[in-house]
N, C-alpha and C. Protein backbone atom coordinates (compact mmCIF):
# COMPACT_ATOMS: atom_id res chain seq x y z
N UNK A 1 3.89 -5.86 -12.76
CA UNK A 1 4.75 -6.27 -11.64
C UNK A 1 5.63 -7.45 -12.08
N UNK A 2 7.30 -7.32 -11.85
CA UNK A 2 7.86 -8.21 -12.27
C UNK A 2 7.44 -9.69 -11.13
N UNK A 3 7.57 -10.68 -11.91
CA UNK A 3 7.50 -12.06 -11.38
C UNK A 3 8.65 -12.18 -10.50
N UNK A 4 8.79 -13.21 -9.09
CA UNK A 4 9.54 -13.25 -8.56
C UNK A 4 10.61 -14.51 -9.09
N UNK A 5 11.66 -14.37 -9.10
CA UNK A 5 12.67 -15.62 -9.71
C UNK A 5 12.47 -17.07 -8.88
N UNK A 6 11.42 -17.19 -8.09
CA UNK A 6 11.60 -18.44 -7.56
C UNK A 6 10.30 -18.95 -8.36
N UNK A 7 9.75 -18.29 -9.25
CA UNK A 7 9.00 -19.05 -9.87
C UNK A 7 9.74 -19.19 -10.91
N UNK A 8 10.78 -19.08 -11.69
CA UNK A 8 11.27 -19.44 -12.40
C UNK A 8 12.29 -21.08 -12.42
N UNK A 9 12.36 -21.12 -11.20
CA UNK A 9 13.33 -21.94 -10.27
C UNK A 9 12.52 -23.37 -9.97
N UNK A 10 11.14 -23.10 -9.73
CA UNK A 10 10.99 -23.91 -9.44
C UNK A 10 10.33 -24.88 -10.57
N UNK A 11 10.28 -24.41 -11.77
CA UNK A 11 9.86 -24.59 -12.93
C UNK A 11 11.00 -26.29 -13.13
N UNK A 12 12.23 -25.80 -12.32
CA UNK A 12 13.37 -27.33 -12.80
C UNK A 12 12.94 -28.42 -11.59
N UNK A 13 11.59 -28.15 -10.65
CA UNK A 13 11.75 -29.05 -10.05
C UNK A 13 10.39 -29.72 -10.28
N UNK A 14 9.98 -30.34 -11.56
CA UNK A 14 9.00 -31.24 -11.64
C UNK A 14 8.07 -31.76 -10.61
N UNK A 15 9.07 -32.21 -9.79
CA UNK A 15 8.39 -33.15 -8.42
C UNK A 15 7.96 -32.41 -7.45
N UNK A 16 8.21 -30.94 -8.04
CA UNK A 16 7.62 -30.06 -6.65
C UNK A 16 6.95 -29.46 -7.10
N UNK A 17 7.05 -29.07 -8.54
CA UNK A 17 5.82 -27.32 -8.90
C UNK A 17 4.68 -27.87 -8.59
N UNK A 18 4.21 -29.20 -8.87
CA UNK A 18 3.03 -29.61 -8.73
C UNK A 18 2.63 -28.89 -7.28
N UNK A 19 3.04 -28.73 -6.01
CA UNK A 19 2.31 -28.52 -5.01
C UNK A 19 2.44 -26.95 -4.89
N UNK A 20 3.04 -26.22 -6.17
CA UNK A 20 2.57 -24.97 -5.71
C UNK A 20 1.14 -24.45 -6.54
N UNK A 21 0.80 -23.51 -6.21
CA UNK A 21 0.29 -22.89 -6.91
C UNK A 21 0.47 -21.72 -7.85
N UNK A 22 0.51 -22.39 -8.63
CA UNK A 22 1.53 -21.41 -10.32
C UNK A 22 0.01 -20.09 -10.71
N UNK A 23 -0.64 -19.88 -10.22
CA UNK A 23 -1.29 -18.97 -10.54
C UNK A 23 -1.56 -18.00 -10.35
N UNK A 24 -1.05 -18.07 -8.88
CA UNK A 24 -0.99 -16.55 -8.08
C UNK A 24 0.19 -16.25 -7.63
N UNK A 25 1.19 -15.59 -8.53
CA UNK A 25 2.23 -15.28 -8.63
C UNK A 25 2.17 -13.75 -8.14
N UNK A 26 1.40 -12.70 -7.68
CA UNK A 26 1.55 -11.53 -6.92
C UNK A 26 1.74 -12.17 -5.52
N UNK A 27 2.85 -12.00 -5.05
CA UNK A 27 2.90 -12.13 -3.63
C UNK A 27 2.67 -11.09 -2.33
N UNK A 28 2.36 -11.92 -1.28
CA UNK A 28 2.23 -10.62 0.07
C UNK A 28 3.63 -9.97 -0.08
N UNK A 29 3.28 -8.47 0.60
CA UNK A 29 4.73 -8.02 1.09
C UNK A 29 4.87 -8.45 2.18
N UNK A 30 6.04 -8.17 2.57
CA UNK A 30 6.66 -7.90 4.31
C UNK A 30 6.04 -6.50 4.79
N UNK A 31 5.90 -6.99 5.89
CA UNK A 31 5.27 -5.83 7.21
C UNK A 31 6.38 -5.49 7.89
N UNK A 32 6.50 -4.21 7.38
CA UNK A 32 7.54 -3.20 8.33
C UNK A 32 7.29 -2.40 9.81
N UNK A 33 7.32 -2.72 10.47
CA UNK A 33 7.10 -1.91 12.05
C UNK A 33 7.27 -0.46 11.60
N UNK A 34 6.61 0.76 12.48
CA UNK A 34 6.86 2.17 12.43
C UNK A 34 7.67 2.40 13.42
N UNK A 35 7.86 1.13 14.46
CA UNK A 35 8.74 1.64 15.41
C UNK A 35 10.24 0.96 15.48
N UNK A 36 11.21 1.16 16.86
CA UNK A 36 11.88 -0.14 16.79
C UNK A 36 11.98 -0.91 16.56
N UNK A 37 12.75 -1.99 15.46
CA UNK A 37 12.55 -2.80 14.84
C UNK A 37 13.44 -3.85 15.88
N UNK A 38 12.63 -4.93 16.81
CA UNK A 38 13.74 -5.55 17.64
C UNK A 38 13.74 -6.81 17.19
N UNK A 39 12.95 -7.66 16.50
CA UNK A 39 12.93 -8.89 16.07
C UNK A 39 12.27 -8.90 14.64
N UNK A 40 12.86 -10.24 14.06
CA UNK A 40 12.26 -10.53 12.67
C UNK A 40 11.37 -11.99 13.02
N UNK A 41 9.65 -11.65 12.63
CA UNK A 41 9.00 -12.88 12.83
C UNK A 41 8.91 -13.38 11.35
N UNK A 42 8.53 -14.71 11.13
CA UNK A 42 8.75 -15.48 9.99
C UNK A 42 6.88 -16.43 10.00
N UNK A 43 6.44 -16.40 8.99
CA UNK A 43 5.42 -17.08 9.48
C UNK A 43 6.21 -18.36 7.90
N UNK A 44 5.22 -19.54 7.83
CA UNK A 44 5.74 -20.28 6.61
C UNK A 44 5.20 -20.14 5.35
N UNK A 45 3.98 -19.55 4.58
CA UNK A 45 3.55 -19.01 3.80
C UNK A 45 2.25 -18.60 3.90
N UNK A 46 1.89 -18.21 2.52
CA UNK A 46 0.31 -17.38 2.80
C UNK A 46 -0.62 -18.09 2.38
N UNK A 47 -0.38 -19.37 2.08
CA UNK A 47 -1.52 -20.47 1.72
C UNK A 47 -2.72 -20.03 3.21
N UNK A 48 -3.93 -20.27 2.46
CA UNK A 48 -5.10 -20.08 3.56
C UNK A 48 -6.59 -20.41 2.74
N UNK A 49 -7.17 -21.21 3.97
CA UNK A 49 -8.74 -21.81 3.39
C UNK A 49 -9.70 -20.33 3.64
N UNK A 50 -9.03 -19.52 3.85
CA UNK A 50 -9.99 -18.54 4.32
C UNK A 50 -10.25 -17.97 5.79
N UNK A 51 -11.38 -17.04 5.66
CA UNK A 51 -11.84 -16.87 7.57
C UNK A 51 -13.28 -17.56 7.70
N UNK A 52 -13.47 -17.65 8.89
CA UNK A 52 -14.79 -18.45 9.52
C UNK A 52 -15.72 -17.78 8.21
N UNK A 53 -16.21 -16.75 8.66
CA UNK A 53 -16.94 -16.15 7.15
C UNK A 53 -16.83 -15.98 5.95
N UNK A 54 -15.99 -16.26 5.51
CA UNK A 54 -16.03 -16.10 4.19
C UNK A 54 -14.37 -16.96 3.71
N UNK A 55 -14.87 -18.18 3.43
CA UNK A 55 -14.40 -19.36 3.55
C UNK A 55 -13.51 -19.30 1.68
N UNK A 56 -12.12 -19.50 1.92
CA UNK A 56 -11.57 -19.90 -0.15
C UNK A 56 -10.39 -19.34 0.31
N UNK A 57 -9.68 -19.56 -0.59
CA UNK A 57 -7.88 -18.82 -0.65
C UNK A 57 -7.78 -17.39 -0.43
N UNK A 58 -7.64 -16.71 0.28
CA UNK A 58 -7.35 -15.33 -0.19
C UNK A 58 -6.24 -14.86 -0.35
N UNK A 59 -6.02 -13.73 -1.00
CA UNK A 59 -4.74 -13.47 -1.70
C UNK A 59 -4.55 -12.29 -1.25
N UNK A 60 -3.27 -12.27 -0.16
CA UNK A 60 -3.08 -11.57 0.57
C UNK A 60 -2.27 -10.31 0.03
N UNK A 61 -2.73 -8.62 0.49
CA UNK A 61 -1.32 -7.71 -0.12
C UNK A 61 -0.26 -7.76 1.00
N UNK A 62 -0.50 -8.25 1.98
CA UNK A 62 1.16 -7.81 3.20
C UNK A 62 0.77 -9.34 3.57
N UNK A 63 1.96 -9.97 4.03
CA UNK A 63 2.60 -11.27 5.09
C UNK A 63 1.30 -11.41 6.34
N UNK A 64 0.33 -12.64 6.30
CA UNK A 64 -0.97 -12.66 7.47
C UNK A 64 -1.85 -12.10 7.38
N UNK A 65 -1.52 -10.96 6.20
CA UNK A 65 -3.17 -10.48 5.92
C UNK A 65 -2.70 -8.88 7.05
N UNK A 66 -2.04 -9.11 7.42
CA UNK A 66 -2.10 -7.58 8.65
C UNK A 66 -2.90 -6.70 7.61
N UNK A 67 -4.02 -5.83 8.31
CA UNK A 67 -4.28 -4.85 7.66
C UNK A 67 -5.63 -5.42 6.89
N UNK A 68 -5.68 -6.56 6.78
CA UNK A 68 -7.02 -7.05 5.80
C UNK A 68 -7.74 -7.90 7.07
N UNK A 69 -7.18 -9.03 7.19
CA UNK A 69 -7.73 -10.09 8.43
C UNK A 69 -7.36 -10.28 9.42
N UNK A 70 -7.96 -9.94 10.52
CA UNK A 70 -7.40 -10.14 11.56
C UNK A 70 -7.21 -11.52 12.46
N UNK A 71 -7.49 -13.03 11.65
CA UNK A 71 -7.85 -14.16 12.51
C UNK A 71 -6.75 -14.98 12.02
N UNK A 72 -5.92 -13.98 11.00
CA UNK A 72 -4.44 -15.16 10.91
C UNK A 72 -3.12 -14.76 11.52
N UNK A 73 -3.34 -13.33 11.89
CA UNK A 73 -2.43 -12.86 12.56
C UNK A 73 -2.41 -12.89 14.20
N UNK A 74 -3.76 -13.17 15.21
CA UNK A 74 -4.51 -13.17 16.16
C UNK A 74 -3.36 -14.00 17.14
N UNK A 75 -3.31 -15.12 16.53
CA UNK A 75 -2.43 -15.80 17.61
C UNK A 75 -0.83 -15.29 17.94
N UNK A 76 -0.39 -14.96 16.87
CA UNK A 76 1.14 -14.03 17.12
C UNK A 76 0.94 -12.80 17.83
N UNK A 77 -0.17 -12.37 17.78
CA UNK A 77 -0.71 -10.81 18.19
C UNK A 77 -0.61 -11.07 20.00
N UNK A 78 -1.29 -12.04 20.24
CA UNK A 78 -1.11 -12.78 21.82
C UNK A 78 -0.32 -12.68 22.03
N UNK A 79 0.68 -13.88 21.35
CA UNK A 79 2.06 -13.64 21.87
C UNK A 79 3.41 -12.46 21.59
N UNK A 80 2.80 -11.59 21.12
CA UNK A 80 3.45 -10.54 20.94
C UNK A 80 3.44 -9.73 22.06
N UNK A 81 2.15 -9.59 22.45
CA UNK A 81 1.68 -8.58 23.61
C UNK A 81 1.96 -9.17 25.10
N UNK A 82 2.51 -10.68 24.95
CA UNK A 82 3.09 -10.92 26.37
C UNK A 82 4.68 -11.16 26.72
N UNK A 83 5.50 -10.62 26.09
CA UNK A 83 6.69 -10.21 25.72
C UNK A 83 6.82 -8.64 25.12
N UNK A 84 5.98 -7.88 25.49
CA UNK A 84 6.11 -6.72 25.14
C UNK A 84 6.00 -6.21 23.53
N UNK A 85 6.36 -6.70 22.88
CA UNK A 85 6.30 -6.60 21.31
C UNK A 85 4.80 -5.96 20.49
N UNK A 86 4.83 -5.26 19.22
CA UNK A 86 3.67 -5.16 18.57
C UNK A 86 4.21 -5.15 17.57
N UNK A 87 3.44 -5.30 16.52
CA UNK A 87 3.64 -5.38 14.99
C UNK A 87 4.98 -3.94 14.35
N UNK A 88 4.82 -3.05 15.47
CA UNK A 88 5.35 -1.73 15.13
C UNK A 88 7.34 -2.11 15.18
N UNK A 89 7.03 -3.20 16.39
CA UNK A 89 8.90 -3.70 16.61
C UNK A 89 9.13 -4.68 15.84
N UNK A 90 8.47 -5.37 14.65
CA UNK A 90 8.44 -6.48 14.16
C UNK A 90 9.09 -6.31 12.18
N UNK A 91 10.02 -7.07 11.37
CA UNK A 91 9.87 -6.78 10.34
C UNK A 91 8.89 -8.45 10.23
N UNK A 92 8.27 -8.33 9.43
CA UNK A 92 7.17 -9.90 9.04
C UNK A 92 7.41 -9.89 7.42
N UNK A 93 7.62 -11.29 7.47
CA UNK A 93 7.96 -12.23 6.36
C UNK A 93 7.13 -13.68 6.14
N UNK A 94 7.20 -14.32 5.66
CA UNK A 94 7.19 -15.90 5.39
C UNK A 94 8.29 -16.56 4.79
N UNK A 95 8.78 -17.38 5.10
CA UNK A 95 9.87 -18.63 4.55
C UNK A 95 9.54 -18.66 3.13
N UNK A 96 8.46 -18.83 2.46
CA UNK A 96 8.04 -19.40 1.43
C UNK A 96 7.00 -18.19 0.89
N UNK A 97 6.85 -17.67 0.20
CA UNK A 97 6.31 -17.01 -0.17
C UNK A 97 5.39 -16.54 -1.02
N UNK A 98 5.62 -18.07 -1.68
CA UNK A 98 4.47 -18.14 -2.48
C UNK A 98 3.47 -19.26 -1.95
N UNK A 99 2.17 -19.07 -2.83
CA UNK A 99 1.00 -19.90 -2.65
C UNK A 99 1.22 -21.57 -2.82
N UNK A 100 0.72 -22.30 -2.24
CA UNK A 100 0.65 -23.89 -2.52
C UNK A 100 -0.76 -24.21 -2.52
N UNK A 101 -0.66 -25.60 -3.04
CA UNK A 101 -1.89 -26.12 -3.42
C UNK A 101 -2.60 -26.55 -2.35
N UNK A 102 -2.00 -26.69 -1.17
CA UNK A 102 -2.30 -26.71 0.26
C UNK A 102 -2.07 -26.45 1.35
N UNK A 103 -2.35 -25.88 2.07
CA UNK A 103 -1.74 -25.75 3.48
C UNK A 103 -0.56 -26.17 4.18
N UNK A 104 -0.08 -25.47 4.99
CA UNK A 104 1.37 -26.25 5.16
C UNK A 104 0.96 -27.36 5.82
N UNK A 105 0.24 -27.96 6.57
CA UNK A 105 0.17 -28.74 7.51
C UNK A 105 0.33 -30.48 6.75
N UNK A 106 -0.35 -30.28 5.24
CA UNK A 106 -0.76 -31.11 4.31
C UNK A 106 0.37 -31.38 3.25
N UNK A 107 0.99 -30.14 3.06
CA UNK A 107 1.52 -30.13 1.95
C UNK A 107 3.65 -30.59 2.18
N UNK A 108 3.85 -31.98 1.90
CA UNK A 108 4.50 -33.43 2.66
C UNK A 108 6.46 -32.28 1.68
N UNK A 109 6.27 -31.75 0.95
CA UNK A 109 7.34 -31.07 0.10
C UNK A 109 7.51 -29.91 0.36
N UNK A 110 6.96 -29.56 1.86
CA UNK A 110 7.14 -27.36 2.12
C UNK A 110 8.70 -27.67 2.43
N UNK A 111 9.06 -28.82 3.25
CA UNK A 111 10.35 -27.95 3.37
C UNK A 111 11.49 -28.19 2.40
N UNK A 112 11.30 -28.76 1.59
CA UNK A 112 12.57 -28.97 0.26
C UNK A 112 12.24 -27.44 -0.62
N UNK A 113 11.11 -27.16 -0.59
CA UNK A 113 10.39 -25.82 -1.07
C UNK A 113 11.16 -24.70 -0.49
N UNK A 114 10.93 -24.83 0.67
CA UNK A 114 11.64 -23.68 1.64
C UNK A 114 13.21 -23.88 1.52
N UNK A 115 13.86 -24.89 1.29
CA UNK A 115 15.08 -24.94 0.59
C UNK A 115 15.81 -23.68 0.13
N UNK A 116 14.45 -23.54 -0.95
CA UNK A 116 14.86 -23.03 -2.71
C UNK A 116 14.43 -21.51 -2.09
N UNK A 117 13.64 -21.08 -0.69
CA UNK A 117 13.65 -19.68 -0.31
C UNK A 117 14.47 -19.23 0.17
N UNK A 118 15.41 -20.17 0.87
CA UNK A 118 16.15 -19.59 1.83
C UNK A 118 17.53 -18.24 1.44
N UNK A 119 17.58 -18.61 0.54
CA UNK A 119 18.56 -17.76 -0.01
C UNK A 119 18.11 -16.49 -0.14
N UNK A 120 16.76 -16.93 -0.67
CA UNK A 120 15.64 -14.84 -0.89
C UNK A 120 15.96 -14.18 0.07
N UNK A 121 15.35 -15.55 1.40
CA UNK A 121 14.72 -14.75 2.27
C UNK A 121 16.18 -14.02 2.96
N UNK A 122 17.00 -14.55 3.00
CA UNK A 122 18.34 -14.15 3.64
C UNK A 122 18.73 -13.15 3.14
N UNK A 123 18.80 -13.27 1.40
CA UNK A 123 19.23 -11.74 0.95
C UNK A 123 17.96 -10.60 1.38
N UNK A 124 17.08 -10.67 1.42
CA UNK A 124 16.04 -10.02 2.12
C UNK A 124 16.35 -9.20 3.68
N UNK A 125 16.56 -10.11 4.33
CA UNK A 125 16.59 -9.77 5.64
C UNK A 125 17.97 -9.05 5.70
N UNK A 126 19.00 -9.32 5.20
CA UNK A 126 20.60 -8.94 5.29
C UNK A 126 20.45 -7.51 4.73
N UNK A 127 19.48 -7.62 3.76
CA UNK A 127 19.44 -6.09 3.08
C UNK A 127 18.70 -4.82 4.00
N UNK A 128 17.89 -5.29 4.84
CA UNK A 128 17.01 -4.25 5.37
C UNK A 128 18.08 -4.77 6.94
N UNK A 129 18.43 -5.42 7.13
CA UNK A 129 19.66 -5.35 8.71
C UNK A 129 20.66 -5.92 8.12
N UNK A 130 21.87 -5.17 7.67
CA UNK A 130 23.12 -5.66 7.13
C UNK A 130 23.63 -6.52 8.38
N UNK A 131 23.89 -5.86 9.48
CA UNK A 131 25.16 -5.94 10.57
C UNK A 131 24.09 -7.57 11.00
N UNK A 132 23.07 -8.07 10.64
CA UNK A 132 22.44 -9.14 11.29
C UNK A 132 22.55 -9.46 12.47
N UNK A 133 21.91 -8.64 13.11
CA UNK A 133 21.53 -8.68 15.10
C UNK A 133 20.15 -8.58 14.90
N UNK A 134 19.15 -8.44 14.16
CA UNK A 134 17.99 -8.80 14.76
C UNK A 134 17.78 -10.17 14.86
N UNK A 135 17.30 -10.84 16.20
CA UNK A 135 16.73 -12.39 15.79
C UNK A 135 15.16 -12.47 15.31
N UNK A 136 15.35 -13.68 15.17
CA UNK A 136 14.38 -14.35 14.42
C UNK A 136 13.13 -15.01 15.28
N UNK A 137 11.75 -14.95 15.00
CA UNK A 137 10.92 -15.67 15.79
C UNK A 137 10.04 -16.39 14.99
N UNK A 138 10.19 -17.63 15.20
CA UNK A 138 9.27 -19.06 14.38
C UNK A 138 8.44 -19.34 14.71
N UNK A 139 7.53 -19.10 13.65
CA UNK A 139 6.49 -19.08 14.16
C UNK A 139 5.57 -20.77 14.60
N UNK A 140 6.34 -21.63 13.80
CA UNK A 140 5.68 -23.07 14.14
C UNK A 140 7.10 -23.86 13.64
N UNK A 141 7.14 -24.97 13.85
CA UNK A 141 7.98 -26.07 13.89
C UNK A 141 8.55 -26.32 12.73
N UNK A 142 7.74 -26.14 11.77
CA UNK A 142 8.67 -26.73 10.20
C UNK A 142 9.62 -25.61 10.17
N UNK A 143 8.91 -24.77 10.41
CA UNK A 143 10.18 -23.28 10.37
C UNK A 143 11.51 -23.75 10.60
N UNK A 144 11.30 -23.93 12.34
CA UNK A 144 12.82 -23.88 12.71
C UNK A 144 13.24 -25.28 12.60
N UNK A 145 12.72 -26.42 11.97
CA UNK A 145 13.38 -27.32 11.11
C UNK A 145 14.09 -27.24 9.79
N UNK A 146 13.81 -26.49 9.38
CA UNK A 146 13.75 -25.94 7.69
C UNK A 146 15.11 -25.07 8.19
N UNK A 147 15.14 -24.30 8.99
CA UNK A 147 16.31 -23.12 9.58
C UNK A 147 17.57 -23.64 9.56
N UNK A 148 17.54 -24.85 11.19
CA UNK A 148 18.30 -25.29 11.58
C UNK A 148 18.56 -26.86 11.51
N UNK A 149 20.32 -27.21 10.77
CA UNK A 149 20.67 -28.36 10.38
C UNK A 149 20.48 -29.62 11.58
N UNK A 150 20.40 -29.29 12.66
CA UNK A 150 20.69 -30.08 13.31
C UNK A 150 19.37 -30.39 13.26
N UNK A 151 18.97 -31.71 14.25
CA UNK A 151 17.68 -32.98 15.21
C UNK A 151 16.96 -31.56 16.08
N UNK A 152 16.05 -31.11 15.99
CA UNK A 152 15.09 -30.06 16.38
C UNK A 152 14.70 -30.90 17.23
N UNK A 153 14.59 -30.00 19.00
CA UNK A 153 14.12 -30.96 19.98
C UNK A 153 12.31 -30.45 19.57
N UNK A 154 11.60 -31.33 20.18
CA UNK A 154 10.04 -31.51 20.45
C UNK A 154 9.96 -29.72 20.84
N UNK A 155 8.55 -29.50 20.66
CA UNK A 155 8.60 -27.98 20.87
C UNK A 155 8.17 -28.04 22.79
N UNK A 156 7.12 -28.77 23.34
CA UNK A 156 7.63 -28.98 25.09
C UNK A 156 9.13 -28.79 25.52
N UNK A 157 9.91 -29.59 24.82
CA UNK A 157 11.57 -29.74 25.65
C UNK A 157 11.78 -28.09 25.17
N UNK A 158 11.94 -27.78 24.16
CA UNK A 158 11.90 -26.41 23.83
C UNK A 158 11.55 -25.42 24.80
N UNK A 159 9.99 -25.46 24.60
CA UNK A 159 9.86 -24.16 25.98
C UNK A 159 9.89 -24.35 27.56
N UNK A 160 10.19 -25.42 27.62
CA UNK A 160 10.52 -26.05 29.13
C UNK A 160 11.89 -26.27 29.91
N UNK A 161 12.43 -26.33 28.66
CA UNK A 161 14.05 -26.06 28.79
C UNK A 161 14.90 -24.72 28.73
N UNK A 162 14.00 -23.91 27.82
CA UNK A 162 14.30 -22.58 27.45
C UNK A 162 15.55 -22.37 27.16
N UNK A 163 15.32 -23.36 25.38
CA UNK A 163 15.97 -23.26 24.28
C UNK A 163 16.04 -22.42 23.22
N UNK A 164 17.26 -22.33 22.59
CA UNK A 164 17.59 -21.37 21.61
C UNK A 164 18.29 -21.72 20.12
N UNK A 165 18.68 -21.20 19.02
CA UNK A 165 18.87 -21.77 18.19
C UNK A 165 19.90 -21.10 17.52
N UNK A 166 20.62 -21.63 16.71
CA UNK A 166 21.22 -20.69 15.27
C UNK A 166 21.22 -21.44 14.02
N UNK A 167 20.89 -20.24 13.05
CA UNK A 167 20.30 -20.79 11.80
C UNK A 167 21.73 -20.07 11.14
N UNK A 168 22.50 -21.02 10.34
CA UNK A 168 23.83 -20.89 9.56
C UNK A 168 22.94 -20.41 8.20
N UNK A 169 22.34 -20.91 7.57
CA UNK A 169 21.43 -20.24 6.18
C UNK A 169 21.00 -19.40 6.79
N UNK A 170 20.65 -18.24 7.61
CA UNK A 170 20.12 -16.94 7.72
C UNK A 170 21.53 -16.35 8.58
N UNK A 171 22.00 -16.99 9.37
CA UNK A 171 23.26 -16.31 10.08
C UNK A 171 22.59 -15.43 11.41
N UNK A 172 21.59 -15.95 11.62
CA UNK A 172 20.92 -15.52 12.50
C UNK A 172 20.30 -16.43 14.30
N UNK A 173 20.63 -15.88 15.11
CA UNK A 173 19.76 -16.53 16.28
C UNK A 173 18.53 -16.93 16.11
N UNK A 174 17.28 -17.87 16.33
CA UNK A 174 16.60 -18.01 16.47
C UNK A 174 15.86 -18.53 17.57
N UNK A 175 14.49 -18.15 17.40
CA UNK A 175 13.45 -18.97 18.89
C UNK A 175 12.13 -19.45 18.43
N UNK A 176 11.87 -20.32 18.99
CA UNK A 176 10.66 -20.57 18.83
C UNK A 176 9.60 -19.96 19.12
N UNK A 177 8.81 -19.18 18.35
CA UNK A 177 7.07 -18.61 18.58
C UNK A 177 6.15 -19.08 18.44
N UNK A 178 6.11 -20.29 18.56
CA UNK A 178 4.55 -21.28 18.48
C UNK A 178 3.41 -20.51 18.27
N UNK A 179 2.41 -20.81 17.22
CA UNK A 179 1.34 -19.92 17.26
C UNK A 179 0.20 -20.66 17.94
N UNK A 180 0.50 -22.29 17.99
CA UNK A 180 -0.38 -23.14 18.61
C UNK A 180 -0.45 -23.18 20.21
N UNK A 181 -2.08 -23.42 20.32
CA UNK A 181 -2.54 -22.85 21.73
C UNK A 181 -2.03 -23.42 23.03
N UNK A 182 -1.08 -24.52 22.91
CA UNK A 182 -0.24 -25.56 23.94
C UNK A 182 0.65 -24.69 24.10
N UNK A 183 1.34 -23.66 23.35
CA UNK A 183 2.42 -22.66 23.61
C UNK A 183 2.31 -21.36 23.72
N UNK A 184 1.06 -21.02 23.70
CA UNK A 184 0.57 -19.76 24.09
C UNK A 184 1.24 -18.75 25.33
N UNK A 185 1.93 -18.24 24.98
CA UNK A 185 2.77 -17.72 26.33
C UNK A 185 2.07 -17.00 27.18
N UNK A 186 0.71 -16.71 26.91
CA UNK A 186 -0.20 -16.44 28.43
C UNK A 186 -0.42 -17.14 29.10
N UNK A 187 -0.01 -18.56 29.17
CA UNK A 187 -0.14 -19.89 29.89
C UNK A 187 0.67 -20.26 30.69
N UNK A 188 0.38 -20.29 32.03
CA UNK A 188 1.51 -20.25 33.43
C UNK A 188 2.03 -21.50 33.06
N UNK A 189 2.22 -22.68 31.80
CA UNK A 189 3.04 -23.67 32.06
C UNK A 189 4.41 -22.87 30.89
N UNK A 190 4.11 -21.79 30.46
CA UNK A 190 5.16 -21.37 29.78
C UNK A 190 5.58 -19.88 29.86
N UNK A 191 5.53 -19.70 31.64
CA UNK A 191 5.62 -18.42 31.72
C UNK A 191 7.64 -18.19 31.92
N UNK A 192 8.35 -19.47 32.00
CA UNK A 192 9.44 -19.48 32.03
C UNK A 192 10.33 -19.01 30.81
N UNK A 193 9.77 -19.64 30.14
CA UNK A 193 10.19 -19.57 28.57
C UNK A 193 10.24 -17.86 28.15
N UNK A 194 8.58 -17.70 28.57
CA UNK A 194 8.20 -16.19 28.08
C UNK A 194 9.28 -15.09 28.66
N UNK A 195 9.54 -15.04 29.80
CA UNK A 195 10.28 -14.64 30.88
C UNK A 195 11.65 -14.03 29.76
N UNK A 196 12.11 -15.37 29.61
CA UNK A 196 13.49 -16.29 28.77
C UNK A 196 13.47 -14.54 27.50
N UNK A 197 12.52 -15.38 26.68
CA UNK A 197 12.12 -14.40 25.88
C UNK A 197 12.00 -12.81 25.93
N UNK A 198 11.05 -12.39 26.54
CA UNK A 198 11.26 -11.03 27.11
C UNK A 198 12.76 -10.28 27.23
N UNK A 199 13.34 -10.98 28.58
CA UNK A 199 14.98 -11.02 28.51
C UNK A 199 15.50 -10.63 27.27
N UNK A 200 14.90 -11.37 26.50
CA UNK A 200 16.32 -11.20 24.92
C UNK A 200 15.78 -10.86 24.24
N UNK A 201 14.86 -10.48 24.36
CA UNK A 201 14.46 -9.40 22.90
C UNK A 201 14.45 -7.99 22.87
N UNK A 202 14.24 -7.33 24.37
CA UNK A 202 14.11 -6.30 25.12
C UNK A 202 15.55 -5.42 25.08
């Protein structure tokens, strides 16, 4: 299997290879829907400590494990199913695509990282939807920081305001999909938003 060129790339950035992980260079694929394809979700990479049982990195063949684990995909799966959506209307990706030495939550250089994806991921997405009308759904906050140039409001003002975005590096609309349980769109403090949502993806 050929190597992907962003490991080649990132080889000029000293101050960053350190936080990837240069060893597991097979990456997940993207998850293609069997059905209507109405949105593109984005998660930020496949770094992972594992599941409750059986705890270490695993090295995923598709984007969340779809198809292998079901406890990293679980929370998008929620909010999929309360906006109508399933994996079948979905193309799934990550920003970043390769492994790091830590988790995104930890790891202080994902988004200068995600920088150096954005271009993949764009020729990626442009190739499988030329005319670019599918939007985009983020799955957590660095995302649609990393997306969009501008001051990213708080993710509350976000789904309370029932805000929207455009990302000039993808050329695409975007929204926020929080996978965290404060934004859970089965939750009557964000049934406005969901509403919002539904509306425009439908």
């Amino acid at each position: 299997m050929n190597q992907h060129p962003f490991f080649e790339e990132i080889i000029n950035y000293p101050d960053l290879v350190t936080f990837c992980n240069m060893e597991i260079t097979e990456l997940p694929q993207a998850y293609i829907g069997k059905g209507e394809i109405k949105a593109i979700l984005l998660g930020a990479d496949p770094t992972n400590n594992g599941i409750k049982t059986n705890k270490g990195q695993k090295q995923l063949k598709t984007v969340f494990g779809i198809d292998e684990y079901t406890e990293f995909f679980r929370p998008q799966l929620t909010n999929l199913n309360q906006v109508g959506l399933t994996v079948d209307n979905l193309y799934i990706q990550n920003v970043c695509r390769n492994y790091f030495v830590d988790e995104t939550s930890k790891n202080k250089n994902w988004n200068k990282i995600a920088q150096l994806w954005l271009k993949h991921l764009k020729e990626e997405l442009d190739a499988f939807d030329p005319e670019r009308k599918l939007p985009v759904l983020a799955t957590s906050e660095v995302i649609v920081k990393v997306l969009i140039e501008i001051p990213v409001s708080k993710a509350r003002e976000i789904y309370d305001k029932v805000m929207s975005f455009y990302s000039r590096a993808l050329d695409r609309k975007i929204y926020a999909f929080y996978r965290h349980p404060a934004y859970a769109l089965s939750s009557s403090k964000n049934k406005i938003y969901k509403n919002f949502l539904k509306d425009s993806l439908m």
